[in-house]
C-alpha atoms as a PDB file:
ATOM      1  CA  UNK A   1      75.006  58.746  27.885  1.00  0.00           C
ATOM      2  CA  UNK A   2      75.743  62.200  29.479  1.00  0.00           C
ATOM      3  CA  UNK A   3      73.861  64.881  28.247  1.00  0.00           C
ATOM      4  CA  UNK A   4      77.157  66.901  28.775  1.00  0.00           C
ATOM      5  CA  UNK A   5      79.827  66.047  26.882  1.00  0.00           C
ATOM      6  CA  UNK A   6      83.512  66.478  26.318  1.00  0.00           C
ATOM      7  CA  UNK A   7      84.479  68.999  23.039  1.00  0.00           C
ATOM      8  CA  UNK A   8      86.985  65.904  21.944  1.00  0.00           C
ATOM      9  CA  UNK A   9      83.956  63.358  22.240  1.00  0.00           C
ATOM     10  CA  UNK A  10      81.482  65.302  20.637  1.00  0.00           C
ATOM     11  CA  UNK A  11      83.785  66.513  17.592  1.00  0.00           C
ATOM     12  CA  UNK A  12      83.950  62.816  16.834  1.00  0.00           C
ATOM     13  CA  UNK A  13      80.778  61.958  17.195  1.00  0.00           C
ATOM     14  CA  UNK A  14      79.916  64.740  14.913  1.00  0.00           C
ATOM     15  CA  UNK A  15      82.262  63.427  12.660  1.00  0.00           C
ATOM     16  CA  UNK A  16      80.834  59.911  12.252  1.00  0.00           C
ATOM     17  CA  UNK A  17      77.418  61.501  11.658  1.00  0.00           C
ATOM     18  CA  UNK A  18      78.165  63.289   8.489  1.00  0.00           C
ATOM     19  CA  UNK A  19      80.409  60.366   7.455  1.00  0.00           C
ATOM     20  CA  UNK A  20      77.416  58.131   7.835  1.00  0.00           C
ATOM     21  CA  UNK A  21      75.222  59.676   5.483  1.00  0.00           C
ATOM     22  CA  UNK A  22      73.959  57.533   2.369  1.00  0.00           C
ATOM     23  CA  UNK A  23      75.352  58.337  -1.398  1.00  0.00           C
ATOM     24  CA  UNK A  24      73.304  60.737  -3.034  1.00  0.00           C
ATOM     25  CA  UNK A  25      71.068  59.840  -5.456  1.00  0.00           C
ATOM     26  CA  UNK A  26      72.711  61.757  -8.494  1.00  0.00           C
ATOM     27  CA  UNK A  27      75.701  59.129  -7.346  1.00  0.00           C
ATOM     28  CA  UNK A  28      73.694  56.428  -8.242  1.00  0.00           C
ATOM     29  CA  UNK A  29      71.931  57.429 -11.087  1.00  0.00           C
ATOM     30  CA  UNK A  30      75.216  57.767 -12.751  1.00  0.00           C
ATOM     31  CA  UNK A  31      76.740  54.790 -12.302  1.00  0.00           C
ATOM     32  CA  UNK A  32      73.888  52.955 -12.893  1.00  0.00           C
ATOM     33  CA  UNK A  33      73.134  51.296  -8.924  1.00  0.00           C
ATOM     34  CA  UNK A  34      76.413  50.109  -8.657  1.00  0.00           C
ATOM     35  CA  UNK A  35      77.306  52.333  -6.239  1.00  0.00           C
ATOM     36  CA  UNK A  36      75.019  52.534  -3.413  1.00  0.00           C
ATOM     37  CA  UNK A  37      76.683  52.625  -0.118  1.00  0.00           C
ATOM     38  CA  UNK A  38      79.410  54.424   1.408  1.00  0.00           C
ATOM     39  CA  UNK A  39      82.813  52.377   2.475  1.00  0.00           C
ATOM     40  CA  UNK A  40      82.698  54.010   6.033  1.00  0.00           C
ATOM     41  CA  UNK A  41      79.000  54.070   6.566  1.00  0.00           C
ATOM     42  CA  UNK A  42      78.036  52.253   9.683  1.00  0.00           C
ATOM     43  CA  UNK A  43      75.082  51.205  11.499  1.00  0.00           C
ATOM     44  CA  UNK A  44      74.434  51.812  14.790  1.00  0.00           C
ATOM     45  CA  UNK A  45      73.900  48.378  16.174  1.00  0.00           C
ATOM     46  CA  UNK A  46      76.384  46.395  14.513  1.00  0.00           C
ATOM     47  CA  UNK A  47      79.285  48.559  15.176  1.00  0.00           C
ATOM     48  CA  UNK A  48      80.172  50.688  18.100  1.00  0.00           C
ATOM     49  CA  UNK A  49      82.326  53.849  17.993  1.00  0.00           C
ATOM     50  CA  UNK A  50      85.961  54.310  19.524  1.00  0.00           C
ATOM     51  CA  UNK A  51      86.388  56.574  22.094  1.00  0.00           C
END
């Protein structure tokens, strides 16, 4: 990938980082490990991002 990138591009990349950070641990703690992943978390292999 570029090392230059467009502001558009690396907004949403940006974006998919924070939103695929895990639940914190007070989150599963308190509802006893039935909550342990996020919805919208993604793994880098399996799924690719849009452009």
């Amino acid at each position: 990938m570029a090392r230059n990138k467009p502001l558009g591009k690396k907004l949403r990349m940006a974006q998919r980082m924070k939103s695929n950070s895990s639940v914190p641990t007070w989150a599963v703690m308190r509802t006893a490990g039935k909550v342990r992943t996020t919805p919208k978390q993604r793994n880098w292999r399996r799924s690719k991002l849009k452009p």
